[in-house]
N, C-alpha and C. Protein backbone atom coordinates (compact mmCIF):
# COMPACT_ATOMS: atom_id res chain seq x y z
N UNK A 1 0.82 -1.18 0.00
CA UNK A 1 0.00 0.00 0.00
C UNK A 1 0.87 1.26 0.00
N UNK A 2 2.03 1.08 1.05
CA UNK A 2 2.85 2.01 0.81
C UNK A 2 3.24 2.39 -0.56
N UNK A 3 4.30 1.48 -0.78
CA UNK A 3 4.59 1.37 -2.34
C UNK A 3 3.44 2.22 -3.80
N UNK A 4 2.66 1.44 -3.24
CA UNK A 4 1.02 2.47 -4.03
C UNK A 4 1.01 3.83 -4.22
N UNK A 5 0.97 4.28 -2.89
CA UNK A 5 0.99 5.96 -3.07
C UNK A 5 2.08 6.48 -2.94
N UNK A 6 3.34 5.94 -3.04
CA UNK A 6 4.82 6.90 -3.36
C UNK A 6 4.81 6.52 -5.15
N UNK A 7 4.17 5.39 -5.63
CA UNK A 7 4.08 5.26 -6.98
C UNK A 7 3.61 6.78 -7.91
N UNK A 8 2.21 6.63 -6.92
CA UNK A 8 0.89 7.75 -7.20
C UNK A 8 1.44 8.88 -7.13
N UNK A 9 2.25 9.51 -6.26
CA UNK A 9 2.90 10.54 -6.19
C UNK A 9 3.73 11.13 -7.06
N UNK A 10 5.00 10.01 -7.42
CA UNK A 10 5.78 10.10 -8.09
C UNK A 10 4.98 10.32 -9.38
N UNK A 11 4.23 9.32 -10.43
CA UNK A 11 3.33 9.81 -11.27
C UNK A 11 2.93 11.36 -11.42
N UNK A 12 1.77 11.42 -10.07
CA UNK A 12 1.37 12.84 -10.15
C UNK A 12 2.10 13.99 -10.18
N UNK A 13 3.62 14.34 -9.60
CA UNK A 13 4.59 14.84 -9.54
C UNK A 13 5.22 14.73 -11.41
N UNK A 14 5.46 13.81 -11.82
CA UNK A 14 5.99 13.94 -13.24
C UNK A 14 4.96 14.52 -13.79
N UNK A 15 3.68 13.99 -13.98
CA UNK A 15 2.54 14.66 -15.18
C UNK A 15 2.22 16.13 -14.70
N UNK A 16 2.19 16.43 -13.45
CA UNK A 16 2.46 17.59 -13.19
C UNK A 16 3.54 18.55 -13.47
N UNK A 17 4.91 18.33 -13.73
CA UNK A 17 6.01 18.40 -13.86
C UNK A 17 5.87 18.70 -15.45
N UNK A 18 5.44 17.95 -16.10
CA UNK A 18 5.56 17.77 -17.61
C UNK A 18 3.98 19.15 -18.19
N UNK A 19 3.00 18.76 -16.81
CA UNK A 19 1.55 19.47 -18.01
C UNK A 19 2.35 21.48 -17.87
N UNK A 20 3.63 21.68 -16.68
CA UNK A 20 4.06 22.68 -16.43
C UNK A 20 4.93 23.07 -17.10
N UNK A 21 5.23 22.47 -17.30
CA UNK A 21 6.82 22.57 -18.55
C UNK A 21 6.06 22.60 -19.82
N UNK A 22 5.07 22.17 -20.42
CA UNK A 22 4.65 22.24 -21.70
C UNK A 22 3.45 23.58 -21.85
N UNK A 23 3.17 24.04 -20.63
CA UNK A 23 2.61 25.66 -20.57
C UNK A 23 3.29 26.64 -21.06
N UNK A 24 4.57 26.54 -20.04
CA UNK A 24 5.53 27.46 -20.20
C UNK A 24 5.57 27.40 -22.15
N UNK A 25 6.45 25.87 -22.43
CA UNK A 25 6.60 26.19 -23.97
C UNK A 25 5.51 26.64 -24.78
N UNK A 26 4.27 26.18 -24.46
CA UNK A 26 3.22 26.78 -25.60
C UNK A 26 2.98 28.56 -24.94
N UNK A 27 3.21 28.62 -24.02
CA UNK A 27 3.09 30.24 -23.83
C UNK A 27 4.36 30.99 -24.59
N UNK A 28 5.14 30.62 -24.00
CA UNK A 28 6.55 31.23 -25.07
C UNK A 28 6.61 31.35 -26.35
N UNK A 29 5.78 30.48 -26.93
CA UNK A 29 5.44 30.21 -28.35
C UNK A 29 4.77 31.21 -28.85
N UNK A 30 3.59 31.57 -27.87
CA UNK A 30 2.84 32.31 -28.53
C UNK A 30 3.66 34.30 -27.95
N UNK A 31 4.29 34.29 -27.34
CA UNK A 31 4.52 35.84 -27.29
C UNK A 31 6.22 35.50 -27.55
N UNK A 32 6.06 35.46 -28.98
CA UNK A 32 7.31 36.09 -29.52
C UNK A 32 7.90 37.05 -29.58
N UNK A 33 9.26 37.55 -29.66
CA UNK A 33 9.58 38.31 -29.36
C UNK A 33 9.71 39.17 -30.79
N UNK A 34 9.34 40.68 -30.37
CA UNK A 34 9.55 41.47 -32.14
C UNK A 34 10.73 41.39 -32.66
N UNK A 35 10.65 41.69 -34.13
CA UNK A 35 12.09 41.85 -34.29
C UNK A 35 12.68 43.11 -34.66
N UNK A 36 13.48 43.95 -33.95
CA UNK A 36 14.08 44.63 -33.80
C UNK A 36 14.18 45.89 -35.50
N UNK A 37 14.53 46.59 -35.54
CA UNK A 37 14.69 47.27 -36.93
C UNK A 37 16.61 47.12 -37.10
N UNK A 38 16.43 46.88 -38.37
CA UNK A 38 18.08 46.68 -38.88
C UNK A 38 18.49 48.19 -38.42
N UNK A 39 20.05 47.93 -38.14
CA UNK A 39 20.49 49.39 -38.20
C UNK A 39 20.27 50.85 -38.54
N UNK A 40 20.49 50.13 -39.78
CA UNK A 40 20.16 51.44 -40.62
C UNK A 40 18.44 52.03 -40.54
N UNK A 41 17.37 51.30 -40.33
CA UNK A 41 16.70 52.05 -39.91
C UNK A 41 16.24 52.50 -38.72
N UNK A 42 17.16 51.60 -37.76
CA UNK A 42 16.90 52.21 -36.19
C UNK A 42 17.65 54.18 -36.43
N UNK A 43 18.93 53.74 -36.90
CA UNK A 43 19.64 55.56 -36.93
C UNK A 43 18.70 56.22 -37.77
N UNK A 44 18.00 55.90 -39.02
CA UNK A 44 17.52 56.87 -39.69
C UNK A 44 16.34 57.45 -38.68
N UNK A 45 15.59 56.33 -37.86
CA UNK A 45 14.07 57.14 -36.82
C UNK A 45 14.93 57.56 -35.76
N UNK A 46 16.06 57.49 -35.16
CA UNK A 46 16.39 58.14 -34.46
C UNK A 46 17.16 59.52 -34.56
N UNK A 47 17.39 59.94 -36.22
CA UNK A 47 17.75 60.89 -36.85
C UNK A 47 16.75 61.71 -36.62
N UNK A 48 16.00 61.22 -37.41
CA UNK A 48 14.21 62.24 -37.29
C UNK A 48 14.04 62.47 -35.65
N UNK A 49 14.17 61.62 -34.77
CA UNK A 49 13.63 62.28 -33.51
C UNK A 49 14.82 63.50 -33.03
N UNK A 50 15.83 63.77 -33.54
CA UNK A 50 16.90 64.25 -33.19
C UNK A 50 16.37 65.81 -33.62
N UNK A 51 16.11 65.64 -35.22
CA UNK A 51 15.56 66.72 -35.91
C UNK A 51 14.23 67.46 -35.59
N UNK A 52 13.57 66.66 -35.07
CA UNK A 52 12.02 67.21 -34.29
C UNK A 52 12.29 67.68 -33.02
N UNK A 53 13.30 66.92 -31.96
CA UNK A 53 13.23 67.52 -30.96
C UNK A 53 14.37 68.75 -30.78
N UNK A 54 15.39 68.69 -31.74
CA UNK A 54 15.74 70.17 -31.82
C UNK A 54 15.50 71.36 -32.32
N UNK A 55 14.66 71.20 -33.37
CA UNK A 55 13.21 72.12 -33.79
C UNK A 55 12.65 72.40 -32.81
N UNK A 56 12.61 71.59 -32.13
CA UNK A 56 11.26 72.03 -30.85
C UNK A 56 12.31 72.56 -29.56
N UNK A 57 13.56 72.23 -29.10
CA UNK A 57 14.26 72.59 -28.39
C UNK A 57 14.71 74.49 -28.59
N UNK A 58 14.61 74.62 -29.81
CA UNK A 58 15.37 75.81 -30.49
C UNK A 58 13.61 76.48 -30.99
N UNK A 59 12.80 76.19 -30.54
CA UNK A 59 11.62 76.74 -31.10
C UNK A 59 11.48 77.32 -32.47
N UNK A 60 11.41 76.35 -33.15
CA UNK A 60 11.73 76.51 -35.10
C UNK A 60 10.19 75.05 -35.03
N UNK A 61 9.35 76.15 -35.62
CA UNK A 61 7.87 75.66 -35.18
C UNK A 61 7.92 75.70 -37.28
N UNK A 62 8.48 75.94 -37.84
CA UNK A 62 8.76 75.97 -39.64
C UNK A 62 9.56 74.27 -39.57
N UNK A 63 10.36 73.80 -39.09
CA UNK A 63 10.78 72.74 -38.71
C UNK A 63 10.49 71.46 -38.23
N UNK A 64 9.35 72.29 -37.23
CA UNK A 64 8.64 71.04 -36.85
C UNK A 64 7.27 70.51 -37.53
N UNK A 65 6.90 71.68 -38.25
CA UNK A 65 5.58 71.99 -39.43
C UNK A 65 6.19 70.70 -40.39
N UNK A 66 7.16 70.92 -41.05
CA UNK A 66 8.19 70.29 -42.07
C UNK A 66 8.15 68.54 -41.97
N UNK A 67 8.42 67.96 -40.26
CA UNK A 67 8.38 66.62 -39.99
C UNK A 67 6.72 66.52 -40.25
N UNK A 68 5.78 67.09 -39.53
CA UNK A 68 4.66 66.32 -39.22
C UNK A 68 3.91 66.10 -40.72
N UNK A 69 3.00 65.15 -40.62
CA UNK A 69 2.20 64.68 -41.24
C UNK A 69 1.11 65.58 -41.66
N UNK A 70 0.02 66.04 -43.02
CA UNK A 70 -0.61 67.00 -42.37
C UNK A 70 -2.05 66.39 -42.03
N UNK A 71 -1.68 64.84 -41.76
CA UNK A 71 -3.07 64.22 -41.47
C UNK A 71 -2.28 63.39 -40.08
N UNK A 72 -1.33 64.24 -39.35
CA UNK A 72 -1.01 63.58 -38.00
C UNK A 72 -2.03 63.75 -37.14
N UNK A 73 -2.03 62.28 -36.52
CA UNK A 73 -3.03 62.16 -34.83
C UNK A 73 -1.96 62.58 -33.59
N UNK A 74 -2.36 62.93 -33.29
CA UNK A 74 -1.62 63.12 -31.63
C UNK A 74 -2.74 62.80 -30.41
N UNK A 75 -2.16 61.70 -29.81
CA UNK A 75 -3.10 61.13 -28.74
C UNK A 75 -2.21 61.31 -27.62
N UNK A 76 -2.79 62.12 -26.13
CA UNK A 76 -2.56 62.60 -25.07
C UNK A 76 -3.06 61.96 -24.21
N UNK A 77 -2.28 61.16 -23.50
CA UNK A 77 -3.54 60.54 -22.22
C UNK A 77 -4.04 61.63 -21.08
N UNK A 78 -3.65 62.64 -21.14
CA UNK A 78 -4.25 63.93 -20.47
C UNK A 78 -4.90 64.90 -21.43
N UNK A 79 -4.39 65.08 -22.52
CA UNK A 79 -5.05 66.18 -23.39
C UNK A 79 -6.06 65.47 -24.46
N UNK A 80 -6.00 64.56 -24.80
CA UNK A 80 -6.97 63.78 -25.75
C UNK A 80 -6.41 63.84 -27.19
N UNK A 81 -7.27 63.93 -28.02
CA UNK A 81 -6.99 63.48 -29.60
C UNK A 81 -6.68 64.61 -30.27
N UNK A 82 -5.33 65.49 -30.61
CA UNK A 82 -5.36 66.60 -31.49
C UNK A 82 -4.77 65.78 -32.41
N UNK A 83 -5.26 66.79 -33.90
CA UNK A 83 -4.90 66.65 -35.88
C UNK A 83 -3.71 68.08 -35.65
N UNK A 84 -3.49 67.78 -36.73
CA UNK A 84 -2.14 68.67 -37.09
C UNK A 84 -2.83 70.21 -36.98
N UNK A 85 -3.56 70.75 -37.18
CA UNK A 85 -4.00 72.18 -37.13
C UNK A 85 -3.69 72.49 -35.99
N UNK A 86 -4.52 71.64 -35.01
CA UNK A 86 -4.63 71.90 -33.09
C UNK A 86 -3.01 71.75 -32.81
N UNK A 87 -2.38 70.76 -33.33
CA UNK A 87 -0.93 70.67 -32.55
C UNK A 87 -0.01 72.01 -33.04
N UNK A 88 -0.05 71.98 -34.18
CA UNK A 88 0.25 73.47 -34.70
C UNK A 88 0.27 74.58 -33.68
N UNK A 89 -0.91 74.86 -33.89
CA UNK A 89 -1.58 75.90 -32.95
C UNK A 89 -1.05 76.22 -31.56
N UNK A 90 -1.52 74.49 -30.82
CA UNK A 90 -0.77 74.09 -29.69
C UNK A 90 0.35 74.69 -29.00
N UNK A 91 1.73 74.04 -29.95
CA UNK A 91 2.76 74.30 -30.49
C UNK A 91 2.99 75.60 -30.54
N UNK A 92 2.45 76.87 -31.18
CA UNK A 92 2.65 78.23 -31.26
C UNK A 92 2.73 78.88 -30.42
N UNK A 93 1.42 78.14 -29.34
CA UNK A 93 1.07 79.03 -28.06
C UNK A 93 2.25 78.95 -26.77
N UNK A 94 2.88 77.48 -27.38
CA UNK A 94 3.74 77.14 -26.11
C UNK A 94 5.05 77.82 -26.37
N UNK A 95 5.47 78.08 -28.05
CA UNK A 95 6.58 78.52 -27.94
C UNK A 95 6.69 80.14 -27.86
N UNK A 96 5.45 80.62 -27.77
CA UNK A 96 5.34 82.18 -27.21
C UNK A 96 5.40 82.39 -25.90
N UNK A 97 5.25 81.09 -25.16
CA UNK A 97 5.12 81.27 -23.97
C UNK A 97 6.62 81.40 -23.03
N UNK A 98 7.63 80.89 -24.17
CA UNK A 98 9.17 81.41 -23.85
C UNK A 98 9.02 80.36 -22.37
N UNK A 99 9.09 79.73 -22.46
CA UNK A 99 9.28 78.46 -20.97
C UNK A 99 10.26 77.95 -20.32
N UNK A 100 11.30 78.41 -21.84
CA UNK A 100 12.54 77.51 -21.47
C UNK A 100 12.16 76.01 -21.12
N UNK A 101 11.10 75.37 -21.66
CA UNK A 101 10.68 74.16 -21.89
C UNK A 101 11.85 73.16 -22.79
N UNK A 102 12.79 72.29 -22.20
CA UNK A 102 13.19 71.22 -23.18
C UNK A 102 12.65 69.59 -22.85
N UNK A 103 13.46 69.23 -24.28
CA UNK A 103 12.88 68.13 -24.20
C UNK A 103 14.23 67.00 -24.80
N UNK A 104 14.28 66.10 -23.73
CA UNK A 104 15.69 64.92 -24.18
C UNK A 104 14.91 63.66 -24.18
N UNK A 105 16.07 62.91 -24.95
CA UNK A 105 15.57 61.44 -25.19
C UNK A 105 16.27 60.69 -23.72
N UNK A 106 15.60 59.60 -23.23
CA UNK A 106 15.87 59.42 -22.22
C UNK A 106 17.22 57.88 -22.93
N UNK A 107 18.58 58.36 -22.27
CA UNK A 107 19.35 57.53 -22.90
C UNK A 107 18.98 55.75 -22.66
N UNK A 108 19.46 54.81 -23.83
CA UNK A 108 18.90 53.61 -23.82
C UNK A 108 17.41 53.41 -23.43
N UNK A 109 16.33 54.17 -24.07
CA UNK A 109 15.04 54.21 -24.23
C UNK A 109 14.56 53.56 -25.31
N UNK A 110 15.10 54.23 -26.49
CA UNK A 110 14.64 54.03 -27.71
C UNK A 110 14.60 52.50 -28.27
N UNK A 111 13.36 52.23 -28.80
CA UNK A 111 13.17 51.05 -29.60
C UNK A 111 12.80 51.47 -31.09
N UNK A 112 13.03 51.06 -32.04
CA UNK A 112 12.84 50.62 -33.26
C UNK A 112 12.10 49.70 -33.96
N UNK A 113 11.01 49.86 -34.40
CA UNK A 113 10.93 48.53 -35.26
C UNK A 113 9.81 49.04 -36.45
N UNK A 114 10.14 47.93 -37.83
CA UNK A 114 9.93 48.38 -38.77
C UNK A 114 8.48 48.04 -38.96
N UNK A 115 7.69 48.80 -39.88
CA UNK A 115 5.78 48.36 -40.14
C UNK A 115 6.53 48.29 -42.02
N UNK A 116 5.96 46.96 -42.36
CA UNK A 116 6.19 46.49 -43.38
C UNK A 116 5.21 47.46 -44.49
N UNK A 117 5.83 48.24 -45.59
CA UNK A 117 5.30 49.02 -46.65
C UNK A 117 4.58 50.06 -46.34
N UNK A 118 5.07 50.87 -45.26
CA UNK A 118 4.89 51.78 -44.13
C UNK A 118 5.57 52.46 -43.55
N UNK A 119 6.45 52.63 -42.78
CA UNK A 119 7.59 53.00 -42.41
C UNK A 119 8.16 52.08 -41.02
N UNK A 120 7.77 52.81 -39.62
CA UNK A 120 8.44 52.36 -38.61
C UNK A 120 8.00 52.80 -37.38
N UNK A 121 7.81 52.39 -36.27
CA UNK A 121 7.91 52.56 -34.74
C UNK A 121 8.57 53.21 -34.16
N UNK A 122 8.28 54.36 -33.76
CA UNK A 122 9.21 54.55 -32.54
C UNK A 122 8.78 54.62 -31.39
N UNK A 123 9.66 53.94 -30.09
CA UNK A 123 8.71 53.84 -28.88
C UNK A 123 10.28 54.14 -27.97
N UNK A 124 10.01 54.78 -26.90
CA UNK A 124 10.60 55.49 -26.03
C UNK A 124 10.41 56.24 -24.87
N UNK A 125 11.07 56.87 -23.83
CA UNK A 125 10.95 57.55 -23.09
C UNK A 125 11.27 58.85 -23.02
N UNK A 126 11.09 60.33 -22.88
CA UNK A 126 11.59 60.92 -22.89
C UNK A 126 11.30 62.25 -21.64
N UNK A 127 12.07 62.79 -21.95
CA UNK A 127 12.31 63.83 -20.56
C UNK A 127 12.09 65.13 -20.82
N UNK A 128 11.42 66.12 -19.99
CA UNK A 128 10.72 67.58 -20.49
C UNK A 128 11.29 68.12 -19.14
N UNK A 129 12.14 69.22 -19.22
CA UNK A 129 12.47 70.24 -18.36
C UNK A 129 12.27 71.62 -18.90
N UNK A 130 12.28 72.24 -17.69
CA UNK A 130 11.91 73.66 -17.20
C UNK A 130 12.27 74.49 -16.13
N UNK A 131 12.62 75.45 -16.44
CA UNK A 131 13.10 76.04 -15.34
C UNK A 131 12.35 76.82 -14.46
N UNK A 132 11.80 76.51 -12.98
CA UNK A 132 10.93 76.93 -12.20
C UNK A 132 11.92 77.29 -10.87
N UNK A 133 11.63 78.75 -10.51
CA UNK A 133 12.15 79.33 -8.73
C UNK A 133 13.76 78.72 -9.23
N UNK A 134 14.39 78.90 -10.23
CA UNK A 134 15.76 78.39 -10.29
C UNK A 134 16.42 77.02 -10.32
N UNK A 135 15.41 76.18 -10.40
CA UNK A 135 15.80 74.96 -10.68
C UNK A 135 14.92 74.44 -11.67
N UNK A 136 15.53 73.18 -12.31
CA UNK A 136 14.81 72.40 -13.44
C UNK A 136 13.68 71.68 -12.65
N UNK A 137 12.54 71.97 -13.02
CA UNK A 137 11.33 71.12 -13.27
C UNK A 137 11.31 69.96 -14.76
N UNK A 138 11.54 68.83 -14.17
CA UNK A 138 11.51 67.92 -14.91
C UNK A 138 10.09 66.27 -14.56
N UNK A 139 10.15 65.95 -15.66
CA UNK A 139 9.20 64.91 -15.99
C UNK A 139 9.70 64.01 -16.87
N UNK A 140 9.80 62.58 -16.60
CA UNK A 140 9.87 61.58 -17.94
C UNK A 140 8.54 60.81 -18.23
N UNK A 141 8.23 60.63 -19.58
CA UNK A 141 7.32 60.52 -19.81
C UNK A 141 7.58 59.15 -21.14
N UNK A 142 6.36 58.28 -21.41
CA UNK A 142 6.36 57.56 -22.21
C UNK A 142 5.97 57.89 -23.67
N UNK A 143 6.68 57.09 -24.53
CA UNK A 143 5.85 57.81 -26.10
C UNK A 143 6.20 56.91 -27.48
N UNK A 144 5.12 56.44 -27.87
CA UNK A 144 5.47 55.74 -29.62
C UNK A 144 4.98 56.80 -30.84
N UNK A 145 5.54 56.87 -31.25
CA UNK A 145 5.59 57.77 -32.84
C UNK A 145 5.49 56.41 -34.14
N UNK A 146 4.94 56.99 -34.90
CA UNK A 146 5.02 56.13 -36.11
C UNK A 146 4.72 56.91 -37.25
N UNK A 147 6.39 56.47 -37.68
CA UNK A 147 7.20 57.09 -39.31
C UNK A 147 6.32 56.80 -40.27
N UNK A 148 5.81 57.36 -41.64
CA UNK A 148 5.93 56.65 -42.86
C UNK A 148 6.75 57.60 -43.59
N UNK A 149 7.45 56.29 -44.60
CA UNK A 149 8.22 57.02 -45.33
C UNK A 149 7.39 56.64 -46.54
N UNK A 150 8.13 58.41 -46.85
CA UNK A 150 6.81 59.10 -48.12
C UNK A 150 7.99 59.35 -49.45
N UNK A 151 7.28 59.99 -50.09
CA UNK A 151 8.34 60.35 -51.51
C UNK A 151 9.19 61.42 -50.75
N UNK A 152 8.43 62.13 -50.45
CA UNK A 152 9.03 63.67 -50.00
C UNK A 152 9.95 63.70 -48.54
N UNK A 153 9.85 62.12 -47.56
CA UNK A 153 10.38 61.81 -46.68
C UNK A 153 10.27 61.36 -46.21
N UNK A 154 10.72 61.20 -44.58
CA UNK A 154 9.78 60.39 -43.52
C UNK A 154 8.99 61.72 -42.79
N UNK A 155 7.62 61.47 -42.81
CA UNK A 155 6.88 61.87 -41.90
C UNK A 155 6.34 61.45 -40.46
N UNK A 156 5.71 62.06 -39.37
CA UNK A 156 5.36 61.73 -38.03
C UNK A 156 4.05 61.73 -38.30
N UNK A 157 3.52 60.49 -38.70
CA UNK A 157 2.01 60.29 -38.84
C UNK A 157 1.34 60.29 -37.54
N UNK A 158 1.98 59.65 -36.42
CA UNK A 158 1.08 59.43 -35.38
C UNK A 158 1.78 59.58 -34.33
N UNK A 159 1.47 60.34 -33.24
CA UNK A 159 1.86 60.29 -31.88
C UNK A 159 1.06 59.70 -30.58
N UNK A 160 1.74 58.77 -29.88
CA UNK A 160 1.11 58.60 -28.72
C UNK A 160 1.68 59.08 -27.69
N UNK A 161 1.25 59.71 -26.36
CA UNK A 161 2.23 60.26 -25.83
C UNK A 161 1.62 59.96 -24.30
N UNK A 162 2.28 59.20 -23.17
CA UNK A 162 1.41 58.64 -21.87
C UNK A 162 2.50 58.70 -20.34
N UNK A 163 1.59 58.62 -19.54
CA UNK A 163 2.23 58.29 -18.63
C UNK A 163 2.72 59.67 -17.50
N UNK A 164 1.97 60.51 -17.80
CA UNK A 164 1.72 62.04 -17.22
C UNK A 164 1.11 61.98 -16.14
């Protein structure tokens, strides 16, 4: 009888052992991992973010007109859904507002990856300072952009921007 249930055990212990181990693999299976953008187009979207955010660092609002899309979304998880007119606009009001507002990429943030006959992803973190009572007021914040490349270039079709 003994013998019986150290059998039973042992059993239940392997098929248990095995129905756990074959979860894991069919879960792994199914969340593959992306694949990354080749070089050359990780530097080219990280070119463009270089060029937008020093347009916008140097308040050259002709510059940043230039990247966007003129059918860009911009989605705010605090401000909601602006089109290119409103961000424009947006945009005008803030750089009259002389803020000394910048904005950095948060180093080893950036991801890459390519949308097939489309352009590309960009997903990242980045950082907004200001100078308040003599010190920087700062925030990092989350954000995916997505490139298409057009005849005329790559454009910023879409912004998501979270975590405010």
């Amino acid at each position: 009888m003994k013998r019986l249930r150290t059998a039973i055990f042992y059993v239940s212990f392997v098929c248990i052992t095995a129905a756990c181990s074959a979860s894991r693999k069919s879960s792994s299976e199914v969340t593959k991992p992306f694949a990354t953008a080749s070089r050359d187009l990780y530097d080219t979207i990280a070119h463009m973010d270089s060029l937008l955010f020093d347009a916008f660092n140097n308040r050259d609002l002709d510059k940043q007109k230039a990247i966007f899309a003129t059918d860009l979304e911009f989605y705010h998880d605090n401000g909601g859904l602006t089109n290119y007119d409103q961000l424009v606009d947006n945009t005008r009001r803030l750089f009259d507002q002389n803020n000394g507002l910048r904005r950095t990429l948060v180093p080893g943030s950036l991801e890459v990856y390519p949308i097939k006959d489309y352009g590309a992803i960009e997903i990242g973190m980045h950082r907004y300072c200001h100078p308040e009572n003599g010190k920087d007021d700062c925030g990092t914040f989350k954000f995916v952009h997505i490139w298409q490349k057009r005849p005329d270039g790559w454009k910023l079709t879409r912004v998501i921007s979270y975590g405010h």
